[in-house]
Structures are given as C-alpha cells and as structure tokens.
N, C-alpha and C. Protein backbone atom coordinates (compact mmCIF):
# COMPACT_ATOMS: atom_id res chain seq x y z
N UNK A 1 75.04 187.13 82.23
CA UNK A 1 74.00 188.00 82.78
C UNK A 1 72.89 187.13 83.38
N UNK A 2 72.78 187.74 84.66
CA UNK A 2 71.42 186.42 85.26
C UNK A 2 70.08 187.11 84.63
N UNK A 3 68.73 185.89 84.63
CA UNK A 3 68.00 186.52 83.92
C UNK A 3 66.74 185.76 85.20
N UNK A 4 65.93 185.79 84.80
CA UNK A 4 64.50 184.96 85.50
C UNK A 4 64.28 184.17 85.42
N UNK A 5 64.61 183.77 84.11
CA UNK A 5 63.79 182.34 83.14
C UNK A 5 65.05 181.73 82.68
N UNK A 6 65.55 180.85 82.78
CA UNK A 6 66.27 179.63 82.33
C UNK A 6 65.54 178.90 81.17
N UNK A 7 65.95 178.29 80.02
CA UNK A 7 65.16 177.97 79.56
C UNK A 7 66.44 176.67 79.27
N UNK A 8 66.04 175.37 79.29
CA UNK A 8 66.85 174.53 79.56
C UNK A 8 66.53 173.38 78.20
N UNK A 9 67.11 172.86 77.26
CA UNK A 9 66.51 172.45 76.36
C UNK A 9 67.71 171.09 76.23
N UNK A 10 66.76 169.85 76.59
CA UNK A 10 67.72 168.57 76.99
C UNK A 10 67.58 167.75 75.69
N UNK A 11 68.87 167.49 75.35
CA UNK A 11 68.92 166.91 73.59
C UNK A 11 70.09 165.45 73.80
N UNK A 12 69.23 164.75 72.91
CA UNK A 12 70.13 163.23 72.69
C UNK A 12 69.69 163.35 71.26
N UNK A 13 68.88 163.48 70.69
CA UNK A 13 68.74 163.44 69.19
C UNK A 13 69.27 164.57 68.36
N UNK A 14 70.03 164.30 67.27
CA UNK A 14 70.56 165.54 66.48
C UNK A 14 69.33 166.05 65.23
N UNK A 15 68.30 165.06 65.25
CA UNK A 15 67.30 165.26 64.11
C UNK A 15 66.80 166.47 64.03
N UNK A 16 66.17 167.09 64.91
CA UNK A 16 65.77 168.78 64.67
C UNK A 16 65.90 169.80 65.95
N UNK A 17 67.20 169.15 66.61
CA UNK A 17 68.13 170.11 67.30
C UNK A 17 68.47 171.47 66.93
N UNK A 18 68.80 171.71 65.41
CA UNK A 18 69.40 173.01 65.09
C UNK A 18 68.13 173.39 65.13
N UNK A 19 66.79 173.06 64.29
CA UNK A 19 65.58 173.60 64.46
C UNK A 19 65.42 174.58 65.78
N UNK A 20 65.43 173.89 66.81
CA UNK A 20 65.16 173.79 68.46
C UNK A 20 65.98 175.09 68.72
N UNK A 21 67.34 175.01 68.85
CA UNK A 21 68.32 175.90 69.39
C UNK A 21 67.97 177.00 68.76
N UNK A 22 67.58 176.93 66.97
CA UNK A 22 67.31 178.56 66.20
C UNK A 22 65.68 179.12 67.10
N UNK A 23 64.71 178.45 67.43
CA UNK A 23 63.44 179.00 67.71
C UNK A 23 64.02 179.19 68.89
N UNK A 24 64.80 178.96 69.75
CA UNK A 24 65.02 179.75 71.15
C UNK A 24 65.78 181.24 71.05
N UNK A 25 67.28 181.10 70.02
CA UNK A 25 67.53 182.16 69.73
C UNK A 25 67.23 183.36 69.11
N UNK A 26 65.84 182.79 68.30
CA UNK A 26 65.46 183.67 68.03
C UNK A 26 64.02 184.57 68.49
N UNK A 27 64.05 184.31 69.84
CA UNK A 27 63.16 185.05 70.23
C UNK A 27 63.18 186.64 70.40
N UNK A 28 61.73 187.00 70.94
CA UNK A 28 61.74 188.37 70.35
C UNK A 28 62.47 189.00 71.88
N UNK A 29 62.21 188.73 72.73
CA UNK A 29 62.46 188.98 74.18
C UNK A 29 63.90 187.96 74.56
N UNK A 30 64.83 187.80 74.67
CA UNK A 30 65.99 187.75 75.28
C UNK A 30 66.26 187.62 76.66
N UNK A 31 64.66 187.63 77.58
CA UNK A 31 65.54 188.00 78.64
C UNK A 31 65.36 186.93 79.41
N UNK A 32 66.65 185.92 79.21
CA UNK A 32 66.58 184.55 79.80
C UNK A 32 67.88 183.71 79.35
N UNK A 33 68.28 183.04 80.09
CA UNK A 33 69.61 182.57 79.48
C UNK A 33 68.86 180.87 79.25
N UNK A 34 70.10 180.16 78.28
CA UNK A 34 69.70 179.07 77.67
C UNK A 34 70.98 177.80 78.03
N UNK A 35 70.46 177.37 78.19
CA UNK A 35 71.22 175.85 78.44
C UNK A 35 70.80 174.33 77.49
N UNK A 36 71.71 174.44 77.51
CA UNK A 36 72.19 172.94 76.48
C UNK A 36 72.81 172.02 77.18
N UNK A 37 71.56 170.78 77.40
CA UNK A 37 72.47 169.61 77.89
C UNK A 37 72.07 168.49 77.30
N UNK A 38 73.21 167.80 76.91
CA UNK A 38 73.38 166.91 76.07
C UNK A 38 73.44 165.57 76.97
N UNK A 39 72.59 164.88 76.89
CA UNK A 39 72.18 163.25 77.96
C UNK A 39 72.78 162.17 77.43
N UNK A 40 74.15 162.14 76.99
CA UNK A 40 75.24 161.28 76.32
C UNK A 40 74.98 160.80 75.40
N UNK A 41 74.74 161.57 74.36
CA UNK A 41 74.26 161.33 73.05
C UNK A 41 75.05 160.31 72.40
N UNK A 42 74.79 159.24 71.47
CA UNK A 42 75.84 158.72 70.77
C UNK A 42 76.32 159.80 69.54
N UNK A 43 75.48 160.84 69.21
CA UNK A 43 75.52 161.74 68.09
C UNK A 43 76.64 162.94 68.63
N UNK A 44 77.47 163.24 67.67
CA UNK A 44 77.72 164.18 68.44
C UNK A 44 76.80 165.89 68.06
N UNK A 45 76.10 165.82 68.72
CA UNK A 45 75.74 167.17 69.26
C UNK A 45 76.51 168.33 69.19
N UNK A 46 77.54 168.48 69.54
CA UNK A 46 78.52 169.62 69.60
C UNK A 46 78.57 170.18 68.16
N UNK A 47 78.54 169.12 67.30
CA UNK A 47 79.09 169.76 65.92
C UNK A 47 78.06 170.11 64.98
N UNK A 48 76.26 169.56 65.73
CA UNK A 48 75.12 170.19 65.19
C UNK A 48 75.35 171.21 65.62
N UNK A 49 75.47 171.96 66.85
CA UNK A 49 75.96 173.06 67.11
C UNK A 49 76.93 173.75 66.70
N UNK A 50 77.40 173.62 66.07
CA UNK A 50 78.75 174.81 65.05
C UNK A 50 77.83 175.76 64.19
N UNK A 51 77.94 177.07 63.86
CA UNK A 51 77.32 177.95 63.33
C UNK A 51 76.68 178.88 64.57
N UNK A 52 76.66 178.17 65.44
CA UNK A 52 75.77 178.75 67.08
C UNK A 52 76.32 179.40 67.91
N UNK A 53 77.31 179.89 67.91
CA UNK A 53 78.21 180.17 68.84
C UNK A 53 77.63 180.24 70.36
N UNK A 54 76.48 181.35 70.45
CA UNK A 54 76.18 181.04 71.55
C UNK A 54 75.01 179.80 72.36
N UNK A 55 75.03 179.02 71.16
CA UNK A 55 74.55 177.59 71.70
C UNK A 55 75.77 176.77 72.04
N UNK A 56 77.09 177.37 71.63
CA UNK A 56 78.34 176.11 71.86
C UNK A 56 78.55 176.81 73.46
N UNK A 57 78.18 178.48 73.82
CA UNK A 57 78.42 178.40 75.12
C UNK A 57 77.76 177.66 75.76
N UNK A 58 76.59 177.59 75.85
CA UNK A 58 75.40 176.82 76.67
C UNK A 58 75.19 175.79 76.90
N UNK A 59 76.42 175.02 76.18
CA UNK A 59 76.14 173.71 75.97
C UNK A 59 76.93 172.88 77.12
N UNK A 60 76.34 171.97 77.91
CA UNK A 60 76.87 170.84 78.87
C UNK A 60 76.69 169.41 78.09
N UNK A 61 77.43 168.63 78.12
CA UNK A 61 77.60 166.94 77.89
C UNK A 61 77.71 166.60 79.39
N UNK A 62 76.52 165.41 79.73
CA UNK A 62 76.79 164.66 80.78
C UNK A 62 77.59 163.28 79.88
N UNK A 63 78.21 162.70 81.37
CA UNK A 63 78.67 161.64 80.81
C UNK A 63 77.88 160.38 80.98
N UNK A 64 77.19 160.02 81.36
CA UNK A 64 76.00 159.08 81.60
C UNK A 64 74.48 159.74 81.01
N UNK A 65 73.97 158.52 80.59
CA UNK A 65 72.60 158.68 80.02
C UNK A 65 71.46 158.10 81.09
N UNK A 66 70.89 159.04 81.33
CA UNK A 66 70.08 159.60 82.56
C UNK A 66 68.31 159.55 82.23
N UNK A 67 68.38 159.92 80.59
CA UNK A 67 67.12 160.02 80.23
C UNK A 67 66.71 158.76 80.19
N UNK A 68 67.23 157.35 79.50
CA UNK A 68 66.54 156.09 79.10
C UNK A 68 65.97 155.72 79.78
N UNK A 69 66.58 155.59 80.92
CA UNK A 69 66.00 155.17 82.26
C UNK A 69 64.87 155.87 83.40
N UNK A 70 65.38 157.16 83.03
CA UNK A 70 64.20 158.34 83.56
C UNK A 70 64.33 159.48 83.08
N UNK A 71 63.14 159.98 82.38
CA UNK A 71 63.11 161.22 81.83
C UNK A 71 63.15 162.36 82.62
N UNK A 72 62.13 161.93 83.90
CA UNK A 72 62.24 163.35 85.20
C UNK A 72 63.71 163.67 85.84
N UNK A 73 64.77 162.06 86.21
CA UNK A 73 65.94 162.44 86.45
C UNK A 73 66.68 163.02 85.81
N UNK A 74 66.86 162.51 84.42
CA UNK A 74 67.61 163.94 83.36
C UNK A 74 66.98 165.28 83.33
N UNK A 75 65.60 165.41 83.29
CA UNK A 75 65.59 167.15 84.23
C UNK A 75 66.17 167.21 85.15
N UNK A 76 65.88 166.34 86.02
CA UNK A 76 66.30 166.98 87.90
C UNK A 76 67.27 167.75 87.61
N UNK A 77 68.60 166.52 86.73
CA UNK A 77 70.14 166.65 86.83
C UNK A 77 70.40 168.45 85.88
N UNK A 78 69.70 168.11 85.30
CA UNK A 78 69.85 169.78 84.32
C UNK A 78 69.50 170.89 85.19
N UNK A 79 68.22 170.67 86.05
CA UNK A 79 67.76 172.28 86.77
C UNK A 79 68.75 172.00 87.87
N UNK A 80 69.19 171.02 88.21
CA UNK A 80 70.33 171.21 89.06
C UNK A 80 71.47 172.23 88.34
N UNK A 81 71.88 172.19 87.39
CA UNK A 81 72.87 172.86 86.76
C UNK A 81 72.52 174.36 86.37
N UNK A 82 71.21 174.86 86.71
CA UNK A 82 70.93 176.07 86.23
C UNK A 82 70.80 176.58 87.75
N UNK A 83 71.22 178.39 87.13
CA UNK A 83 71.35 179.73 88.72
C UNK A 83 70.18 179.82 88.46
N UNK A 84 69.23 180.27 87.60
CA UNK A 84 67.97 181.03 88.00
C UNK A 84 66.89 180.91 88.39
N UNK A 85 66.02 181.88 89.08
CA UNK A 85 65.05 182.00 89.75
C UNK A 85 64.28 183.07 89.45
N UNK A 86 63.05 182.70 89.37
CA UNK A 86 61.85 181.49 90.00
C UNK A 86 61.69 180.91 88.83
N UNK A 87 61.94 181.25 87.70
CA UNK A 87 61.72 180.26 86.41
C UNK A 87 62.80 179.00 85.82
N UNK A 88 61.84 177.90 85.66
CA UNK A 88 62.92 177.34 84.52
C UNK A 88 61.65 176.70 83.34
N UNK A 89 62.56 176.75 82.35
CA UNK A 89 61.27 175.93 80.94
C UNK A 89 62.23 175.14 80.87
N UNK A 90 61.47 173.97 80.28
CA UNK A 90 62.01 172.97 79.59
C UNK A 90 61.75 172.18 78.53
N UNK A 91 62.80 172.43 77.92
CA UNK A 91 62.18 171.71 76.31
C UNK A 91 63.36 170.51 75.86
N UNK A 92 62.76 169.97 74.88
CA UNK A 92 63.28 169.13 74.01
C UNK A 92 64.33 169.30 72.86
N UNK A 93 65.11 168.44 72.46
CA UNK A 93 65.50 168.74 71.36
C UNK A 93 64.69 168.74 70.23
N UNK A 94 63.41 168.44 70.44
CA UNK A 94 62.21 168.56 68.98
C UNK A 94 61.72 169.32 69.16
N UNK A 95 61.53 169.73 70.40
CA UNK A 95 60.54 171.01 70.80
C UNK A 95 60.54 172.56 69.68
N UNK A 96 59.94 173.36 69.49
CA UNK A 96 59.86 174.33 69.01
C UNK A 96 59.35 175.51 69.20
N UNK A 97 59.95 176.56 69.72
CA UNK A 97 59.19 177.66 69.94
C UNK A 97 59.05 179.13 69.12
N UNK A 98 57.84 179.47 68.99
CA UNK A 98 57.08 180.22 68.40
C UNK A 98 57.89 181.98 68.59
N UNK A 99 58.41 182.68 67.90
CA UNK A 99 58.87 183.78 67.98
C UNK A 99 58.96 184.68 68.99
N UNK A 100 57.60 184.55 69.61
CA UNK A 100 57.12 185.37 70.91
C UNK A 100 57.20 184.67 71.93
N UNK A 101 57.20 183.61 72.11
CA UNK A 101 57.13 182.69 73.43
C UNK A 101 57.34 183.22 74.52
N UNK A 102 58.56 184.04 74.94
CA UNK A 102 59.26 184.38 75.93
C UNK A 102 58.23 185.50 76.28
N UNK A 103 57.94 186.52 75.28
CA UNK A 103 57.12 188.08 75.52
C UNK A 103 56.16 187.47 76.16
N UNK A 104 55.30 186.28 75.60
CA UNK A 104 54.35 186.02 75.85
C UNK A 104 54.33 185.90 77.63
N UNK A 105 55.08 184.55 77.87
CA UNK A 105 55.31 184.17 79.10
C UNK A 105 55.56 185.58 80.16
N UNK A 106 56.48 186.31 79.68
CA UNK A 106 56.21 188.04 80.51
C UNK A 106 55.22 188.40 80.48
C-alpha cells in the first residue's frame, strides 16, 4: 500500500535495532510504509529481525558498506530505494520513536 511518509531506518548495529524497529511498529498512526536497510553489517541483522515479520518484509541488505565512508551516501542509496512522496524520515538503528510520532508529524 503506498503511503506519504516512508520512514527509512538504516542499521549496521544489532545493539538496539529490535528497540528501533518495535518504536516504529508501534505507532499509533500507520500511515507510512517502513524500510530496512542494512549497510553490510558484519552482524547479521536478519535474525535480530525474526519475531518481526513485517520488519523481515522491509528489510534490504546492500552488499557494500556505504556508511563508513559516507553517512549522506548510505541515505542517498536508501531514498533511492524508496516509492514515496513527498515524505521520507530517516532514522537509525538507535534511533527511537515516541508512540505518536507519525500522528504528530500529520
């Protein structure tokens, strides 16, 4: 389902990833799809993600690490990979968001 808001959340660390992925899913407002891209983690990522189902859809692995070298190019390469418009957020794998975030941002 296309939505407005992309909310794009770029992870190499598995430390408080599940944290991250639960405060997106559990927002109060829904209306935004979520992407998972993984910047060639040595961790595997995928299997912090088990229990998520719909974080295992969302989820992309690049095969090159994009962030070490530049943090803005590992965005570029991610909002490259997202359909929607006019919004995109972007967060971290530490990042955390607050229940309402999304309502709010509406």
């Amino acid at each position: 389902m296309n939505h407005p808001l992309a909310i794009v959340l770029a992870a190499f660390k598995p430390t408080y990833l599940r944290q991250a992925v639960e405060s997106v899913l559990s927002q109060t407002n829904r209306d935004f799809n979520l992407y998972i891209f993984d910047d060639a983690s040595p961790h595997d990522l995928r299997k912090e993600l088990q229990g998520y189902p719909a974080a295992l859809e969302c989820y992309h692995r690049f095969d090159e690490n994009a962030g070490a070298a530049s943090i803005v190019q590992q965005w570029r390469r991610c909002i490259d990979h997202t359909q929607e418009e006019p919004w995109i957020w972007i967060f971290s794998d530490d990042d955390l968001m607050d229940k309402n975030c999304v309502a709010a941002f509406y």
